[in-house]
C-alpha atoms as a PDB file:
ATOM      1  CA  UNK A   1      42.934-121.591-160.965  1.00  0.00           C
ATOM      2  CA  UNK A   2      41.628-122.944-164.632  1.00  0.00           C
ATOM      3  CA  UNK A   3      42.460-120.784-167.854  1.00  0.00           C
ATOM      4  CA  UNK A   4      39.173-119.531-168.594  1.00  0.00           C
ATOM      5  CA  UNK A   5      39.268-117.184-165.291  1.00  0.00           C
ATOM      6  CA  UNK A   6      42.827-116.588-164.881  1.00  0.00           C
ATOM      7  CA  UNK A   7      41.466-112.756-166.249  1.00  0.00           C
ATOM      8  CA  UNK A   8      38.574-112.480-164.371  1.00  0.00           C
ATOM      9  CA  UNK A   9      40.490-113.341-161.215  1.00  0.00           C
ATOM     10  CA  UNK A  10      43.141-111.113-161.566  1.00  0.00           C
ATOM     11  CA  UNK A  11      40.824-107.949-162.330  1.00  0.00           C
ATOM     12  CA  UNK A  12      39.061-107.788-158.709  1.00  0.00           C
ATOM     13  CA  UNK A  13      42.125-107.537-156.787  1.00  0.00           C
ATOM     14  CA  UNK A  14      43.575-105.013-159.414  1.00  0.00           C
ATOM     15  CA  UNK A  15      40.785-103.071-159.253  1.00  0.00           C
ATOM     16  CA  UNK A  16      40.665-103.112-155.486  1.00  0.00           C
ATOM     17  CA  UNK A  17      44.621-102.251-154.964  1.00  0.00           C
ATOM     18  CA  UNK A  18      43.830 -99.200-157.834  1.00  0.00           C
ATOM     19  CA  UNK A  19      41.020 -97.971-155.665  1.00  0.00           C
ATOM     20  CA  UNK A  20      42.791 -98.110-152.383  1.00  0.00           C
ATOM     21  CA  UNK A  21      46.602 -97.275-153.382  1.00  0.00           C
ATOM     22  CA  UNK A  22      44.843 -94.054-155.231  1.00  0.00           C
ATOM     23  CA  UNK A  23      42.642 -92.806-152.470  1.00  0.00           C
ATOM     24  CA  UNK A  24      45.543 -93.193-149.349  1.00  0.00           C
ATOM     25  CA  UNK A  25      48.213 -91.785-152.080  1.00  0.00           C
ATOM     26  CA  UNK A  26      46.058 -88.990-152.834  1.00  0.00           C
ATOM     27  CA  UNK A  27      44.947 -88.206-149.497  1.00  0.00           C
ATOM     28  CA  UNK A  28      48.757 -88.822-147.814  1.00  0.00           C
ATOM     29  CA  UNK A  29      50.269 -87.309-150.402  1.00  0.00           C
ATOM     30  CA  UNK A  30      48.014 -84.017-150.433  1.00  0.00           C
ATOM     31  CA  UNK A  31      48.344 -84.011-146.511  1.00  0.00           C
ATOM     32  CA  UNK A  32      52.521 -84.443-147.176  1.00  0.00           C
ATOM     33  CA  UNK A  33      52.717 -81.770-149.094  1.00  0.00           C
ATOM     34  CA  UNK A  34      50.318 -79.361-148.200  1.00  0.00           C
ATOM     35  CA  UNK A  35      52.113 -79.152-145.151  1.00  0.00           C
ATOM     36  CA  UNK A  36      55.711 -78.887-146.569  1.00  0.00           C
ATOM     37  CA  UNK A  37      54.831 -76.454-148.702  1.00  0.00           C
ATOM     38  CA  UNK A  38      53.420 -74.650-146.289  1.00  0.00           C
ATOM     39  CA  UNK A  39      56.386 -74.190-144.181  1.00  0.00           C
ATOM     40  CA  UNK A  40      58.704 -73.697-147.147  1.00  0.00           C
ATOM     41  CA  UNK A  41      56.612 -71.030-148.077  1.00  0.00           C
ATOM     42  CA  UNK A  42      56.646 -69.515-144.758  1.00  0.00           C
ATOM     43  CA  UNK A  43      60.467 -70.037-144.791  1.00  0.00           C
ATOM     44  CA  UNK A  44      60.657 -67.921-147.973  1.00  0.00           C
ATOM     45  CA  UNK A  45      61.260 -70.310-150.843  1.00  0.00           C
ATOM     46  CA  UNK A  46      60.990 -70.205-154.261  1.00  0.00           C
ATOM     47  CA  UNK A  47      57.427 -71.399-155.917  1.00  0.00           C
ATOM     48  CA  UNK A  48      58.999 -73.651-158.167  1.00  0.00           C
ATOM     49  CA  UNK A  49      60.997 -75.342-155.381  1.00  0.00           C
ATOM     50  CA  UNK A  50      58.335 -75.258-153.118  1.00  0.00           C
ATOM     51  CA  UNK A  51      56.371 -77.552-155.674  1.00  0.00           C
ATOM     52  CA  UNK A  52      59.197 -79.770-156.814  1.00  0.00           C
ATOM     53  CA  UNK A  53      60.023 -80.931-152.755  1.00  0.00           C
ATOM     54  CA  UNK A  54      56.238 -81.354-151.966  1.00  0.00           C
ATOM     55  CA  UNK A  55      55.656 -83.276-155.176  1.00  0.00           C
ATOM     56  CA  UNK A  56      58.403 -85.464-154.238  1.00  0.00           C
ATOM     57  CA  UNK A  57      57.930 -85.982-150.451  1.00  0.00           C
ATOM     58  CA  UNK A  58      53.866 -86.671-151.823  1.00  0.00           C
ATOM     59  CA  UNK A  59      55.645 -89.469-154.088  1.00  0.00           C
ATOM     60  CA  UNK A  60      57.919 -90.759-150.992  1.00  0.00           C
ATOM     61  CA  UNK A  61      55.091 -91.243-149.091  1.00  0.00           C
ATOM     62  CA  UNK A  62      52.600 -93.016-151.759  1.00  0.00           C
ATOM     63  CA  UNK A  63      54.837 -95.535-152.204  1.00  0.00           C
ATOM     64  CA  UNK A  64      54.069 -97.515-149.041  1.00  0.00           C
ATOM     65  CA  UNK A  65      50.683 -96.902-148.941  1.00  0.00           C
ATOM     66  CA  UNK A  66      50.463 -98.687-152.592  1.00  0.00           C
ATOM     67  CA  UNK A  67      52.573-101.528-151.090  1.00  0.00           C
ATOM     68  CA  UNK A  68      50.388-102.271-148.227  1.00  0.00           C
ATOM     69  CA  UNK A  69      47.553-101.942-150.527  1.00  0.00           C
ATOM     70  CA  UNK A  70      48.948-104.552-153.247  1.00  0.00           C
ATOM     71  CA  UNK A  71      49.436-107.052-150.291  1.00  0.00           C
ATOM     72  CA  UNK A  72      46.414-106.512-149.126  1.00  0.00           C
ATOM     73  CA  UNK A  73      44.720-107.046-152.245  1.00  0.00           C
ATOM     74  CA  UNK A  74      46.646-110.361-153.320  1.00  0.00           C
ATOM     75  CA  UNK A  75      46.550-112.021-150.032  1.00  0.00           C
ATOM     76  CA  UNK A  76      43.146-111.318-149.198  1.00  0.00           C
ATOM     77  CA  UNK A  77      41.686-111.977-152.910  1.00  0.00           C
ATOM     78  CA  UNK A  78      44.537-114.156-154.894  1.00  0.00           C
ATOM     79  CA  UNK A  79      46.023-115.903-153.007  1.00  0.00           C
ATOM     80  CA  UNK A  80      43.144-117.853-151.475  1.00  0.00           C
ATOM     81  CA  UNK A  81      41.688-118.896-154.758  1.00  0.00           C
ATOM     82  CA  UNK A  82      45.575-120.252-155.703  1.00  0.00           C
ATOM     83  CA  UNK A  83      46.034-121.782-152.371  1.00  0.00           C
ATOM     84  CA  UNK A  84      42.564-123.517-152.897  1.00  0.00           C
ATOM     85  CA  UNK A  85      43.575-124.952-155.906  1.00  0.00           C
ATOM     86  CA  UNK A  86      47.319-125.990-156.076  1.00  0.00           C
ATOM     87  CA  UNK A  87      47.678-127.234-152.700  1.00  0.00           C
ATOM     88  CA  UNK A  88      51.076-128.385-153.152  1.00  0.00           C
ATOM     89  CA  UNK A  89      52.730-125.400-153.441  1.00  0.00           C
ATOM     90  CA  UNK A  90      54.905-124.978-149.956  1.00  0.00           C
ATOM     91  CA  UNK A  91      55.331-121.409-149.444  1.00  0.00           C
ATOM     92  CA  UNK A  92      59.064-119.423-148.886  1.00  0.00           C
ATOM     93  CA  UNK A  93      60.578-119.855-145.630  1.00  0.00           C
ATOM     94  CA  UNK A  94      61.838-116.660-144.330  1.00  0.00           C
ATOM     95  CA  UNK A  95      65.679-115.780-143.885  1.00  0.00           C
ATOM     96  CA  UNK A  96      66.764-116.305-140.745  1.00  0.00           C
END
């Protein structure tokens, strides 16, 4: 990768993790915790509590969603234009 794109390079797959990690957060997280507050409300619980425990299960469950999205935008964008230029670089064995 020269210097004069390292920016340019960088911006697609940001862009494209932002766009995906927002939409599946959003939609997971609505889904999440629509549904637990629905049954807290139906258990009787307080408003307040009701939106602190669906805001934080929405949370719990955006978190993988942007994960799999920032792989999936740096393996299928970066890394191919660093692999393409710095072909010595031998990549980390796994633990065994």
């Amino acid at each position: 990768m020269t210097s004069t794109n390292v920016k340019v390079d960088y911006l697609k797959p940001w862009a494209i993790f932002f766009v995906l990690s927002f939409i599946g957060g959003t939609v997971a997280g609505a889904i999440i915790g629509g549904v637990t507050g629905g049954v807290l409300a139906v258990i009787g619980a307080a408003p307040r509590f009701i939106s602190i425990v669906a805001g934080g299960l929405g949370f719990l469950v955006g978190l993988p969603i942007s994960y799999f999205c920032f792989r999936f935008a740096v393996s299928k964008f970066l890394l191919p234009k660093i692999g393409s230029t710095e072909s010595n670089v031998e990549p980390l064995k796994a633990a065994a």
